[in-house]
N, C-alpha and C. Protein backbone atom coordinates (compact mmCIF):
# COMPACT_ATOMS: atom_id res chain seq x y z
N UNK A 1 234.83 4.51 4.54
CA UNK A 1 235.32 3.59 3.53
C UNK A 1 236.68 3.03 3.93
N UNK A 2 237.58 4.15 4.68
CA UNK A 2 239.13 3.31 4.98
C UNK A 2 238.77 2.47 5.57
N UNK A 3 237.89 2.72 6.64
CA UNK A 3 237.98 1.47 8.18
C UNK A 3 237.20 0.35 7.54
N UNK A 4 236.35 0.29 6.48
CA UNK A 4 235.21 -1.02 6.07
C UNK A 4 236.80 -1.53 4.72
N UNK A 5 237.52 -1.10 4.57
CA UNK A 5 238.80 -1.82 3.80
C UNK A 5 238.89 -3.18 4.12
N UNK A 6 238.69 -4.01 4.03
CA UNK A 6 239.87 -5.35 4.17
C UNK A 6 241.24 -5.82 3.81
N UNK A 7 241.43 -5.28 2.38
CA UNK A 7 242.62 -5.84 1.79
C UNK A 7 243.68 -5.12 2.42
N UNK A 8 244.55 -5.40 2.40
CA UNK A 8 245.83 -4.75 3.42
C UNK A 8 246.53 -3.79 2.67
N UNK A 9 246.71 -3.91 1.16
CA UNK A 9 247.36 -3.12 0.32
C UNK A 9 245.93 -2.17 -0.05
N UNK A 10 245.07 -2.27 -0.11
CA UNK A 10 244.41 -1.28 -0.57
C UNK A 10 244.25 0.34 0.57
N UNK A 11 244.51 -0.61 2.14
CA UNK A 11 244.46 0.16 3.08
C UNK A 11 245.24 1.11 3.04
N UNK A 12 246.80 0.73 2.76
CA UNK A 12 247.68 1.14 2.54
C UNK A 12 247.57 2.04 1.47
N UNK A 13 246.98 2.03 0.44
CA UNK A 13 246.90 2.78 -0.78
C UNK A 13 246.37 3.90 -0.04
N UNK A 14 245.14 3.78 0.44
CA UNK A 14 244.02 5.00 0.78
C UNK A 14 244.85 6.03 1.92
N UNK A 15 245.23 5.22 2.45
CA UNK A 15 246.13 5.85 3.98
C UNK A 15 247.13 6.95 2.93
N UNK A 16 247.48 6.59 2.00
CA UNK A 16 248.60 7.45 1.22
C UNK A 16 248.31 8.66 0.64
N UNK A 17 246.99 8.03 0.19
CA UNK A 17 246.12 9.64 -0.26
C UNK A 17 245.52 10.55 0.53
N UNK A 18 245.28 9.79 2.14
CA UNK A 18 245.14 10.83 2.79
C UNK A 18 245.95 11.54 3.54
N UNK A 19 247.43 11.16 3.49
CA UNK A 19 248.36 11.75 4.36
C UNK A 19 249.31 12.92 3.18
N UNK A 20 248.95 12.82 2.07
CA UNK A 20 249.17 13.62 0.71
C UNK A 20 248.30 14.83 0.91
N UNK A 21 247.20 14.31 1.61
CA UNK A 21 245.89 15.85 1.22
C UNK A 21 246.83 16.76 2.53
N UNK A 22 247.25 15.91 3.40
CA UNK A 22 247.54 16.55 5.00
C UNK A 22 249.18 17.30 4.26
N UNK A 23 250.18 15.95 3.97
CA UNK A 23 251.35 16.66 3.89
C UNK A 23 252.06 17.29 2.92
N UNK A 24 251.12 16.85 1.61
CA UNK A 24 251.52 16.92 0.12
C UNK A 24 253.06 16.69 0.14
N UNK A 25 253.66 15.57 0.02
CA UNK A 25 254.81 15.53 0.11
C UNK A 25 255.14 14.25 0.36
N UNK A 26 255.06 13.13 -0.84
CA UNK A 26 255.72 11.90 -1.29
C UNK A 26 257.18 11.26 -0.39
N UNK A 27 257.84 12.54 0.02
CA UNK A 27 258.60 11.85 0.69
C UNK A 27 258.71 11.86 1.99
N UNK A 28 257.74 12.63 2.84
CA UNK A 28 257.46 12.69 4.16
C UNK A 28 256.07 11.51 4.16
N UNK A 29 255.65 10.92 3.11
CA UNK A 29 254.38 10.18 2.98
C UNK A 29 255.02 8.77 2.79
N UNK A 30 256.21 8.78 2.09
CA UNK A 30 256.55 7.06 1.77
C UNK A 30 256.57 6.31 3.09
N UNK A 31 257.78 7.10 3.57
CA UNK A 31 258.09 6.36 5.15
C UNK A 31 257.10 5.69 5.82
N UNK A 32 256.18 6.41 6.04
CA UNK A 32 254.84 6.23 6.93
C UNK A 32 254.46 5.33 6.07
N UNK A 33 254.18 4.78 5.12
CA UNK A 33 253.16 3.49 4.41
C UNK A 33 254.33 2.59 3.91
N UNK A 34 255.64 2.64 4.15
CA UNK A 34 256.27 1.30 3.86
C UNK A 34 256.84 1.42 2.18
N UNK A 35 256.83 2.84 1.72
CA UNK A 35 256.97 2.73 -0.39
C UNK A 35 257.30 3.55 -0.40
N UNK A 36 258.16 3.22 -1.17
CA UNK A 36 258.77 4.53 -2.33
C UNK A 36 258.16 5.82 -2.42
N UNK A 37 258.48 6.61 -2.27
CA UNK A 37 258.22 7.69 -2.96
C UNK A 37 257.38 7.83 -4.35
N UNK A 38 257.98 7.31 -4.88
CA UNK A 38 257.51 7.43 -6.82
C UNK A 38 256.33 6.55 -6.52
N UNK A 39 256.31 5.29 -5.43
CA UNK A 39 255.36 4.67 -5.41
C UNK A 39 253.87 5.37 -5.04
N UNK A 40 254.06 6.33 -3.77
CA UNK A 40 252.83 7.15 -3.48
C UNK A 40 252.63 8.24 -4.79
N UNK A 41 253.58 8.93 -5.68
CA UNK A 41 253.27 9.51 -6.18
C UNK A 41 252.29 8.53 -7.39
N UNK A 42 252.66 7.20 -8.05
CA UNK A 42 251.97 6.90 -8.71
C UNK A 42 250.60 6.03 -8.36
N UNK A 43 250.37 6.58 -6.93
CA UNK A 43 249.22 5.88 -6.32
C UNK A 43 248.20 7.41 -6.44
N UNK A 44 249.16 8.63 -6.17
CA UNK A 44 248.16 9.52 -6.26
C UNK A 44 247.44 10.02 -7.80
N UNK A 45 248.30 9.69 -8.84
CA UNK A 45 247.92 9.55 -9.96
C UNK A 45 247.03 8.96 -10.69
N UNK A 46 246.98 7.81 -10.14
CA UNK A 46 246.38 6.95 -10.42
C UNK A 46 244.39 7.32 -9.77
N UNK A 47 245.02 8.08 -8.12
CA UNK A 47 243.91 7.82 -7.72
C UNK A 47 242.75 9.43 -8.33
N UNK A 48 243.80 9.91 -8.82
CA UNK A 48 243.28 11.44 -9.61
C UNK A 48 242.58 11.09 -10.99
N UNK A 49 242.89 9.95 -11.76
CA UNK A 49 242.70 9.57 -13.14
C UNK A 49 241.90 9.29 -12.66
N UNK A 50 241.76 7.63 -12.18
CA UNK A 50 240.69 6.70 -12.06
C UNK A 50 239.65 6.51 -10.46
N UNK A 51 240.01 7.72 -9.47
CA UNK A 51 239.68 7.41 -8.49
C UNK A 51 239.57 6.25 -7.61
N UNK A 52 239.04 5.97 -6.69
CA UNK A 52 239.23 4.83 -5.82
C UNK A 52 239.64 3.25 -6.80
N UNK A 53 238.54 2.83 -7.25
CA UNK A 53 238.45 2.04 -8.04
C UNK A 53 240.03 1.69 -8.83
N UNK A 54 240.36 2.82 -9.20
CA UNK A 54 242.06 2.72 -9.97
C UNK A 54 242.62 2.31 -9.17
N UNK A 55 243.19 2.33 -7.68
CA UNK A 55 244.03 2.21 -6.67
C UNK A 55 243.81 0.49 -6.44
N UNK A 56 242.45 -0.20 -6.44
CA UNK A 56 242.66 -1.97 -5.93
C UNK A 56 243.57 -2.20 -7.51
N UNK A 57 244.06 -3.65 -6.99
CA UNK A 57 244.57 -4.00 -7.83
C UNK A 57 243.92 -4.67 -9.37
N UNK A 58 244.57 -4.90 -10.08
CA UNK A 58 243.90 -5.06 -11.03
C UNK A 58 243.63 -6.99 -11.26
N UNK A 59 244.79 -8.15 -10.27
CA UNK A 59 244.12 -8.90 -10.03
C UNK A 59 243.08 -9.56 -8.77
N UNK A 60 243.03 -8.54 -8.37
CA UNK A 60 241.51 -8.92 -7.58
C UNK A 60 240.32 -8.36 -8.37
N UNK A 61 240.47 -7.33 -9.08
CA UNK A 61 239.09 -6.60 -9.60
C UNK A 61 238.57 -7.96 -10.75
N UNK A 62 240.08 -8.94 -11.43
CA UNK A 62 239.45 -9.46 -12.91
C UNK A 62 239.02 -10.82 -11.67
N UNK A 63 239.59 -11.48 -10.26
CA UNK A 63 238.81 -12.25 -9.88
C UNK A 63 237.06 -11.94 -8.98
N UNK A 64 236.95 -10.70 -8.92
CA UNK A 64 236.08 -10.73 -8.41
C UNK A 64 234.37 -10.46 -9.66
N UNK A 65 235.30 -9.95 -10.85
CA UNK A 65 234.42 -10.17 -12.04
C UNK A 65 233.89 -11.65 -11.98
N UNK A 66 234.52 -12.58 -12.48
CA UNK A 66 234.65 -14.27 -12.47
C UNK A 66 233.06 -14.90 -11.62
């Protein structure tokens, strides 16, 4: 599923959750994807609530409804 990604930020999202399972540790994880800290942490949150699906953004999901 990472490598069939296209969107560039979503890549980025997934890459975050998997370097979390490896380093658990937001701030050895920001560096490496370009964000904040608080940012991977609320990507992993997100991706714990709502799984994959939670992580695209929310305006590509309402244009690809359309």
């Amino acid at each position: 599923m990472f490598k069939k990604e296209r969107e560039g930020a979503m890549v980025r999202r997934l890459q975050a959750i998997l370097l979390m399972l490896e380093k658990q540790d937001a701030e050895q994880v920001a560096p490496l994807c370009h964000v904040n800290p608080d940012t991977v942490r609320r990507w992993v949150k997100t991706f714990n609530e709502q799984g994959v699906k939670g992580l695209r953004k929310k305006k590509a999901l309402d244009a690809a409804a359309s």
